[in-house]
PDB file of N, CA and C in Angstrom:
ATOM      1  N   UNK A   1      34.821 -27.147 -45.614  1.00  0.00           N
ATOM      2  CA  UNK A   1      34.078 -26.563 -44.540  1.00  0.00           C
ATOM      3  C   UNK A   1      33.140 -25.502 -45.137  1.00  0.00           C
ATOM      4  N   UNK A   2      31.649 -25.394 -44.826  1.00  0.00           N
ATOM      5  CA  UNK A   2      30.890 -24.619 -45.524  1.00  0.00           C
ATOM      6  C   UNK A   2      31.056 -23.392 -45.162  1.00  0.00           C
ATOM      7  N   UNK A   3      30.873 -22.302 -45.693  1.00  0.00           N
ATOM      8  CA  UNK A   3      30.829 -20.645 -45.057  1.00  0.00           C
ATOM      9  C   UNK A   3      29.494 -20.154 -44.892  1.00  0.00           C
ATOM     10  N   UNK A   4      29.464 -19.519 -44.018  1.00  0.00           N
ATOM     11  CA  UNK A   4      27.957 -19.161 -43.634  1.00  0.00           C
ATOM     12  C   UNK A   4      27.775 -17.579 -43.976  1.00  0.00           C
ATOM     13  N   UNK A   5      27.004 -17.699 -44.650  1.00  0.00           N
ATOM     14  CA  UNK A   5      26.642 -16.485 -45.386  1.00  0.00           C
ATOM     15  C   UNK A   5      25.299 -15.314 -44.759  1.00  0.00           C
ATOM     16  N   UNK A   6      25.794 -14.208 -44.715  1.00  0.00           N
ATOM     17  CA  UNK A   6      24.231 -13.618 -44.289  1.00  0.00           C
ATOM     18  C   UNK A   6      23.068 -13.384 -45.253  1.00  0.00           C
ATOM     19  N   UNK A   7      22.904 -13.690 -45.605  1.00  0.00           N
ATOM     20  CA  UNK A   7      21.544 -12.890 -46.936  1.00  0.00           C
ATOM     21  C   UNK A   7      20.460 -11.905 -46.485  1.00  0.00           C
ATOM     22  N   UNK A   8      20.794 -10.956 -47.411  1.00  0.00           N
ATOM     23  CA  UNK A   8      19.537  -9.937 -46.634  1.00  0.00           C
ATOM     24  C   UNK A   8      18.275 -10.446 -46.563  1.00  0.00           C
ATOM     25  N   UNK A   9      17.943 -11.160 -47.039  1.00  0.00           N
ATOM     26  CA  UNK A   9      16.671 -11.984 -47.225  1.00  0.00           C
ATOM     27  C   UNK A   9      16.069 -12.822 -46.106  1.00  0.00           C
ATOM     28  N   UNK A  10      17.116 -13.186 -45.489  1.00  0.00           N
ATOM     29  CA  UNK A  10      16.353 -13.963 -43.961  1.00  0.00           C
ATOM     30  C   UNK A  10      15.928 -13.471 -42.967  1.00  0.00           C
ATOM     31  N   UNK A  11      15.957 -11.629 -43.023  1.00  0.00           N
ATOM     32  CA  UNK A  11      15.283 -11.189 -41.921  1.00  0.00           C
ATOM     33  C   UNK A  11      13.866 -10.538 -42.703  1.00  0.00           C
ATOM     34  N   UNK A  12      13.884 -10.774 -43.826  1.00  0.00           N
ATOM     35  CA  UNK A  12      13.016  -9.914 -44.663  1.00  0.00           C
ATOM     36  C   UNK A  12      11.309 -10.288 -44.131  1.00  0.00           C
ATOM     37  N   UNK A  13      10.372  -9.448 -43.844  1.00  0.00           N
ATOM     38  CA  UNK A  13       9.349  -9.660 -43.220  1.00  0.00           C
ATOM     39  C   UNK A  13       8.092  -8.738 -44.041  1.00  0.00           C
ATOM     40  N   UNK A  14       7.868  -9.634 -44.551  1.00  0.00           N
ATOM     41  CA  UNK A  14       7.132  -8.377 -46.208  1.00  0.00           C
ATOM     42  C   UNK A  14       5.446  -8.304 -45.545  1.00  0.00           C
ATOM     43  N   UNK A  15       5.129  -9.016 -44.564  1.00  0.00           N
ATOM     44  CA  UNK A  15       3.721  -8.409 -43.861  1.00  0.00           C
ATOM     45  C   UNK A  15       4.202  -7.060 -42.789  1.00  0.00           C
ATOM     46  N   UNK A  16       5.700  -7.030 -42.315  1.00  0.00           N
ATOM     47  CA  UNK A  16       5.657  -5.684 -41.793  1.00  0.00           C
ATOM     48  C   UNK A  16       5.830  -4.843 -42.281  1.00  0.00           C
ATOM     49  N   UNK A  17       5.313  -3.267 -41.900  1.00  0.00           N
ATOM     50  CA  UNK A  17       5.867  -1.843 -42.521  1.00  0.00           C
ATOM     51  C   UNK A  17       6.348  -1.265 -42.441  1.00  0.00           C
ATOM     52  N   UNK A  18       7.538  -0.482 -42.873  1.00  0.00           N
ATOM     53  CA  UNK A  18       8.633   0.261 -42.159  1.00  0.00           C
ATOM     54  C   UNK A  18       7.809   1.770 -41.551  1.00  0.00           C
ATOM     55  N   UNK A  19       8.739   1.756 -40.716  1.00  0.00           N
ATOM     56  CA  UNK A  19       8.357   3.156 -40.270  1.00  0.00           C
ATOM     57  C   UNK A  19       7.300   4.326 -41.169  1.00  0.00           C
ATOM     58  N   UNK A  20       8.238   4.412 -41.923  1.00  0.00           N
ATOM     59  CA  UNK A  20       7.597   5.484 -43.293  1.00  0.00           C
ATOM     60  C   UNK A  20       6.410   5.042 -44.087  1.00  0.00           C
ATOM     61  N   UNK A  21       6.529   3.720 -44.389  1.00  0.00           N
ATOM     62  CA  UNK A  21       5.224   3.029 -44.920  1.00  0.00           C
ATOM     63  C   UNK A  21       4.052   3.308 -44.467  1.00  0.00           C
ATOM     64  N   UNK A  22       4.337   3.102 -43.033  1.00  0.00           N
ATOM     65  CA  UNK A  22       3.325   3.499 -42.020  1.00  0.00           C
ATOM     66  C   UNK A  22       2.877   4.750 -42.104  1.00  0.00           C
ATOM     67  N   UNK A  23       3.512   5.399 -41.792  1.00  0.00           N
ATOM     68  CA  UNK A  23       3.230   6.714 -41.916  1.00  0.00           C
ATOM     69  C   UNK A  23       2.278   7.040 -43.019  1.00  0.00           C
ATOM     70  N   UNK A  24       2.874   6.656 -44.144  1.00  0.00           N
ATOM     71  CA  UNK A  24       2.322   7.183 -45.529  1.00  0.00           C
ATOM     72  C   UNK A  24       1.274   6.892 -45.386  1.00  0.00           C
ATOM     73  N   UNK A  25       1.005   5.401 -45.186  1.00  0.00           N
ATOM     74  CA  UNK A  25      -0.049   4.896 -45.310  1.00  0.00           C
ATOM     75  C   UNK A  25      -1.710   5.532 -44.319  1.00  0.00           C
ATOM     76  N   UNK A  26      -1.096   5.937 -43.063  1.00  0.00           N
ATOM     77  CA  UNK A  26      -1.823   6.726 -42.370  1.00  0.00           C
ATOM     78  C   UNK A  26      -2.545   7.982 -42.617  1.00  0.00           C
ATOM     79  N   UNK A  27      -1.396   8.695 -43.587  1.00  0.00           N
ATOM     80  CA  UNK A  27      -1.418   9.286 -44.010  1.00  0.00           C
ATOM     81  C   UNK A  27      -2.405   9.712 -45.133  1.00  0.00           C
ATOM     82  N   UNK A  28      -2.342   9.075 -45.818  1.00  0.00           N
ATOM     83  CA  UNK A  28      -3.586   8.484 -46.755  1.00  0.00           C
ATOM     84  C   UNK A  28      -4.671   8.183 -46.510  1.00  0.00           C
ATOM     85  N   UNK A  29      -4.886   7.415 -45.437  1.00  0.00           N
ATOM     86  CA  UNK A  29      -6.446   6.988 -44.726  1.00  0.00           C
ATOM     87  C   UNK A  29      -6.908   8.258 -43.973  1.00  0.00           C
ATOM     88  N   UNK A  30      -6.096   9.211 -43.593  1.00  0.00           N
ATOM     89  CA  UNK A  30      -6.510  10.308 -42.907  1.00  0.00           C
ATOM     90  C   UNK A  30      -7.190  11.675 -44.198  1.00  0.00           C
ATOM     91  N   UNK A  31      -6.241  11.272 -45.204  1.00  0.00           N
ATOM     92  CA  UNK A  31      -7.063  12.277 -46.297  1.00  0.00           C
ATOM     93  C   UNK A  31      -7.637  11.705 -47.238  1.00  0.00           C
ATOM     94  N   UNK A  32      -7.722  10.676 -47.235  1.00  0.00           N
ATOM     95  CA  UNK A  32      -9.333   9.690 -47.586  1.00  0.00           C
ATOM     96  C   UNK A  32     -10.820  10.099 -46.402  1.00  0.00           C
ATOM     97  N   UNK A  33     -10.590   9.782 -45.308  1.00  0.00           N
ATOM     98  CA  UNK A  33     -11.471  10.068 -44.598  1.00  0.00           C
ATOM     99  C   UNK A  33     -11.889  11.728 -44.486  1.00  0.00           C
ATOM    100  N   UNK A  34     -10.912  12.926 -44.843  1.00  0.00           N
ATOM    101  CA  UNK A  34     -11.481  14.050 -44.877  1.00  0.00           C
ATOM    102  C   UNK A  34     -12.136  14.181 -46.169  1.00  0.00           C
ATOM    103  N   UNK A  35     -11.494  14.231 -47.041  1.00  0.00           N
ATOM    104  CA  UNK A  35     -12.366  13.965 -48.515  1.00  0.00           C
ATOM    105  C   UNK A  35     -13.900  13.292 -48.462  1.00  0.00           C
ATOM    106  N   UNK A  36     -13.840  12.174 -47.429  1.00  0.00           N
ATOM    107  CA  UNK A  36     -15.119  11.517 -47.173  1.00  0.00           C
ATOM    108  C   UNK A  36     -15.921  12.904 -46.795  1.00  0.00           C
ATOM    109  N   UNK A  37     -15.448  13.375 -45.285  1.00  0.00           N
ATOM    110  CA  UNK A  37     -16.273  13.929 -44.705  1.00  0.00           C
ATOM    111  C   UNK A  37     -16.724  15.518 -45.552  1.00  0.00           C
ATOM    112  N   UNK A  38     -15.682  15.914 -46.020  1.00  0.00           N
ATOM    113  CA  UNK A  38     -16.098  17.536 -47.229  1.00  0.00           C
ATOM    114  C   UNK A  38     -17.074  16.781 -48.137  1.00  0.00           C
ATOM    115  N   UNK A  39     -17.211  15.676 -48.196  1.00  0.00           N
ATOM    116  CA  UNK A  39     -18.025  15.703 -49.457  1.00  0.00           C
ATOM    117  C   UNK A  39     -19.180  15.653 -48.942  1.00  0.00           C
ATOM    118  N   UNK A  40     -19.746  14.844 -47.849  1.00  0.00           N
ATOM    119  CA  UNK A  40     -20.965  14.598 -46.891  1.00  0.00           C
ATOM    120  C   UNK A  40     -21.747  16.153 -46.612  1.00  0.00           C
ATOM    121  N   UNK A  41     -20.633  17.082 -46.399  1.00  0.00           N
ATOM    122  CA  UNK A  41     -20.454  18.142 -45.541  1.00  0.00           C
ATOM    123  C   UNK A  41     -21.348  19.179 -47.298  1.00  0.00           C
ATOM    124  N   UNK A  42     -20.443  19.254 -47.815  1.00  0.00           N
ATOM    125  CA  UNK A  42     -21.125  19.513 -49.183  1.00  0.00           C
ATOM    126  C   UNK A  42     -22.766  18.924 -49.625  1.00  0.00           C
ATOM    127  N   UNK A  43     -22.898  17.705 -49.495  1.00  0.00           N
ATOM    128  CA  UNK A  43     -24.130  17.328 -49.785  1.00  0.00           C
ATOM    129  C   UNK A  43     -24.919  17.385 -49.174  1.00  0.00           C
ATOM    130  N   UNK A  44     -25.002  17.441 -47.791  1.00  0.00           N
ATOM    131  CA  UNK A  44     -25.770  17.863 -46.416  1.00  0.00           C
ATOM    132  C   UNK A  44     -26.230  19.227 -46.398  1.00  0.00           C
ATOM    133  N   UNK A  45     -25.586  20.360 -47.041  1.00  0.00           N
ATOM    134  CA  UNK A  45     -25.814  21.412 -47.794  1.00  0.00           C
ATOM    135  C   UNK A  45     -26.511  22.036 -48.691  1.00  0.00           C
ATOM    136  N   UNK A  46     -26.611  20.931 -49.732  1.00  0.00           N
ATOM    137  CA  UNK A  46     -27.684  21.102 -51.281  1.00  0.00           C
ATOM    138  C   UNK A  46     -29.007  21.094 -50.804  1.00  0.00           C
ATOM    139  N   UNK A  47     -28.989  19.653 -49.351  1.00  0.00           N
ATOM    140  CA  UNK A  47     -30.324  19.176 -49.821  1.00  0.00           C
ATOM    141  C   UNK A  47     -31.440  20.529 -49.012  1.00  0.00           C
ATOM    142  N   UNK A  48     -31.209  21.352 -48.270  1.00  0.00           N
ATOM    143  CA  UNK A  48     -32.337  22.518 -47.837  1.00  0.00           C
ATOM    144  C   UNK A  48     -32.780  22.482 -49.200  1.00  0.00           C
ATOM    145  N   UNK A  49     -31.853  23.130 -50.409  1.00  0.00           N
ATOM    146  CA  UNK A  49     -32.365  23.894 -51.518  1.00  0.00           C
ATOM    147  C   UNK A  49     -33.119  22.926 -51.878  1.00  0.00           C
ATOM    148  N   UNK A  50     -33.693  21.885 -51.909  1.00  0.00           N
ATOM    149  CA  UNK A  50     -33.869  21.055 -52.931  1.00  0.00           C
ATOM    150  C   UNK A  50     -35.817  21.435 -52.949  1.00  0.00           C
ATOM    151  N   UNK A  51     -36.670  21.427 -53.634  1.00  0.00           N
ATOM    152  CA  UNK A  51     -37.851  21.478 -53.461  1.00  0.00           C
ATOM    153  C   UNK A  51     -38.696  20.438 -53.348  1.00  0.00           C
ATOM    154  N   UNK A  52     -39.717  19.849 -52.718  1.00  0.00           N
ATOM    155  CA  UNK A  52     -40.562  18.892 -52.948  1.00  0.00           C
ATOM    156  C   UNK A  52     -40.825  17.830 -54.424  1.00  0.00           C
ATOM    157  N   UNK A  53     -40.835  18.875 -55.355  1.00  0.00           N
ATOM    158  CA  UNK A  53     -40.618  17.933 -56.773  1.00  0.00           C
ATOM    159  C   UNK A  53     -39.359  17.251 -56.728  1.00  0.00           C
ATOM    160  N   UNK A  54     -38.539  17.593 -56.696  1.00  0.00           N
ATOM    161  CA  UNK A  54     -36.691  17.550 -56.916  1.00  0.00           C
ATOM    162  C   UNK A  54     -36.481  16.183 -55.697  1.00  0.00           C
ATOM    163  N   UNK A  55     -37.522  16.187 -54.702  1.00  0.00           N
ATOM    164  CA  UNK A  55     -37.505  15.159 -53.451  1.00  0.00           C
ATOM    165  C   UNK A  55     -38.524  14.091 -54.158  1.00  0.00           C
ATOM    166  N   UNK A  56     -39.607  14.381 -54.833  1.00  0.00           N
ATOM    167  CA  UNK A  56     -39.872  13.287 -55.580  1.00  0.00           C
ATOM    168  C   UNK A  56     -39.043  12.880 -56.562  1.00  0.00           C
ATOM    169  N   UNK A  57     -38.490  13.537 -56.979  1.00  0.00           N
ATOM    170  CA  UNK A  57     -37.980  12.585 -58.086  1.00  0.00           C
ATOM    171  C   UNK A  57     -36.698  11.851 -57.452  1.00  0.00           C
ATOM    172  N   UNK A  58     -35.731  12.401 -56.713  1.00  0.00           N
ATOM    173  CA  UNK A  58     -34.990  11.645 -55.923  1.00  0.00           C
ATOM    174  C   UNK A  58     -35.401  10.850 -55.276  1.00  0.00           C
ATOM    175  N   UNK A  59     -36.548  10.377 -55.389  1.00  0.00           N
ATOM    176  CA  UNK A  59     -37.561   9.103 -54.266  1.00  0.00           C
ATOM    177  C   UNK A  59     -37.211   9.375 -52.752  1.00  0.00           C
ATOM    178  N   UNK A  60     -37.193  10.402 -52.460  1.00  0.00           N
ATOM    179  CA  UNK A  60     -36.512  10.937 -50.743  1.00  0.00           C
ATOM    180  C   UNK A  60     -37.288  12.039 -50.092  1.00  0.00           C
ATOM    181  N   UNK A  61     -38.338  11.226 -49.031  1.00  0.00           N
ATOM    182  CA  UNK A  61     -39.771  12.293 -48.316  1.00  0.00           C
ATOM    183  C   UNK A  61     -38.898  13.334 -47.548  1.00  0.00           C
ATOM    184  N   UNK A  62     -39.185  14.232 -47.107  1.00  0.00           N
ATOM    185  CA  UNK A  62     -39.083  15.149 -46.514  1.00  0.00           C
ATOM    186  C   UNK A  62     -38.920  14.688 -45.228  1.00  0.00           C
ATOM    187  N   UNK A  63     -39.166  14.101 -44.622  1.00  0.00           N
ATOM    188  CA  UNK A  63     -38.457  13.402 -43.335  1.00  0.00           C
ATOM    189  C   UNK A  63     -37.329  12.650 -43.310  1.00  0.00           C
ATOM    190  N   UNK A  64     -37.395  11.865 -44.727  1.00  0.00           N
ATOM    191  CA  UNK A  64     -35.772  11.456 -44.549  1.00  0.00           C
ATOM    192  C   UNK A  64     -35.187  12.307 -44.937  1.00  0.00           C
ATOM    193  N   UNK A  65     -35.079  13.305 -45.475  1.00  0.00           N
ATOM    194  CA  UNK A  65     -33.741  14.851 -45.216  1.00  0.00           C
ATOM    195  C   UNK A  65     -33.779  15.327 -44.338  1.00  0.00           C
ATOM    196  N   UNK A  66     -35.108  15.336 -43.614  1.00  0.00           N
ATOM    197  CA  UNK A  66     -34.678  16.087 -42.240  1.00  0.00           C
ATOM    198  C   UNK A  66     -33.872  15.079 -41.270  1.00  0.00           C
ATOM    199  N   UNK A  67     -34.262  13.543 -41.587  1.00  0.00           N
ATOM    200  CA  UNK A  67     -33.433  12.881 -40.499  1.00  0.00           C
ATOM    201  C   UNK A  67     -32.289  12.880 -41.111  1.00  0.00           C
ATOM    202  N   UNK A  68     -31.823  12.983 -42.358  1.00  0.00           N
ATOM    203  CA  UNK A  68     -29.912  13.021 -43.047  1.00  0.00           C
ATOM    204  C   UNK A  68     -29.370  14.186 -42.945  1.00  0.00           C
ATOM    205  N   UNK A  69     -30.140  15.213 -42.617  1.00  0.00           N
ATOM    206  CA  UNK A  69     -29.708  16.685 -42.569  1.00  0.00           C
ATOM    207  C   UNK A  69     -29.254  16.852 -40.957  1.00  0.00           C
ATOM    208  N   UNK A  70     -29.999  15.939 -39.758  1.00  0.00           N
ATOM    209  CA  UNK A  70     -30.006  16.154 -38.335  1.00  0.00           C
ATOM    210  C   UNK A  70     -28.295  15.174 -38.002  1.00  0.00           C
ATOM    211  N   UNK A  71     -27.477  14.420 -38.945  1.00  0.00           N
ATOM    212  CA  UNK A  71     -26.686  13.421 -38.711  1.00  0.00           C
ATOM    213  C   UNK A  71     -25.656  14.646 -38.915  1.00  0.00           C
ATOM    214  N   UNK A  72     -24.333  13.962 -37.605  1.00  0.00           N
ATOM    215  CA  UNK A  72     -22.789  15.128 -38.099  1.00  0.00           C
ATOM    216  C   UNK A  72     -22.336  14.215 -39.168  1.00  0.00           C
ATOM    217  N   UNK A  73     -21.765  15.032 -39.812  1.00  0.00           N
ATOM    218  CA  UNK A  73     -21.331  14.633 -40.979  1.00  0.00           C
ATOM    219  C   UNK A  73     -20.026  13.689 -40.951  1.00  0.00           C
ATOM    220  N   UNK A  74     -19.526  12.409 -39.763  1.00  0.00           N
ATOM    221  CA  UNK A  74     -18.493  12.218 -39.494  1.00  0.00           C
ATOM    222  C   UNK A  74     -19.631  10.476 -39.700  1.00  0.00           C
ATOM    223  N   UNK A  75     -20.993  10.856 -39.317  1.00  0.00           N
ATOM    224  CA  UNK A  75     -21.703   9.380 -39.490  1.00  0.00           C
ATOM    225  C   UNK A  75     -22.482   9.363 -40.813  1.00  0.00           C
ATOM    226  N   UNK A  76     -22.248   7.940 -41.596  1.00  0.00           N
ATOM    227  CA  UNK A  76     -22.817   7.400 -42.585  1.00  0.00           C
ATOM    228  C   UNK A  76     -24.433   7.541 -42.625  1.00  0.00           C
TER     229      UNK A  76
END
């Protein structure tokens, strides 16, 4: 007569995440995305200083900083 065995393995579901996974993982995308935004936030900053030469040579008119300077720093 065969015995029926449990194996931890048959409930095993390796596309879901445990609780904590989750978390972490959230966790992570949330200080990925601030890091995004300090850095935007930082560079949105430089460009006042920058002078007309410094905008030529960056190939970037003076209207497109004023239109990247007018964006919150949460949009690309």
């Amino acid at each position: 007569m065969p015995v029926a065995v449990h194996h931890p393995m048959i409930n095993y579901q390796p596309d879901r995440l445990s609780l904590t996974a989750r978390g972490v993982a959230l966790a992570d995308r949330i200080g990925r995305t601030l890091r995004l935004w300090r850095s935007r936030i930082r560079e949105r900053q430089a460009f006042p200083i920058l002078g007309d030469r410094d905008l030529h040579d960056l190939r970037v008119t003076r209207w497109e900083l004023e239109n990247e300077l007018r964006k919150p720093f949460w949009r690309d």
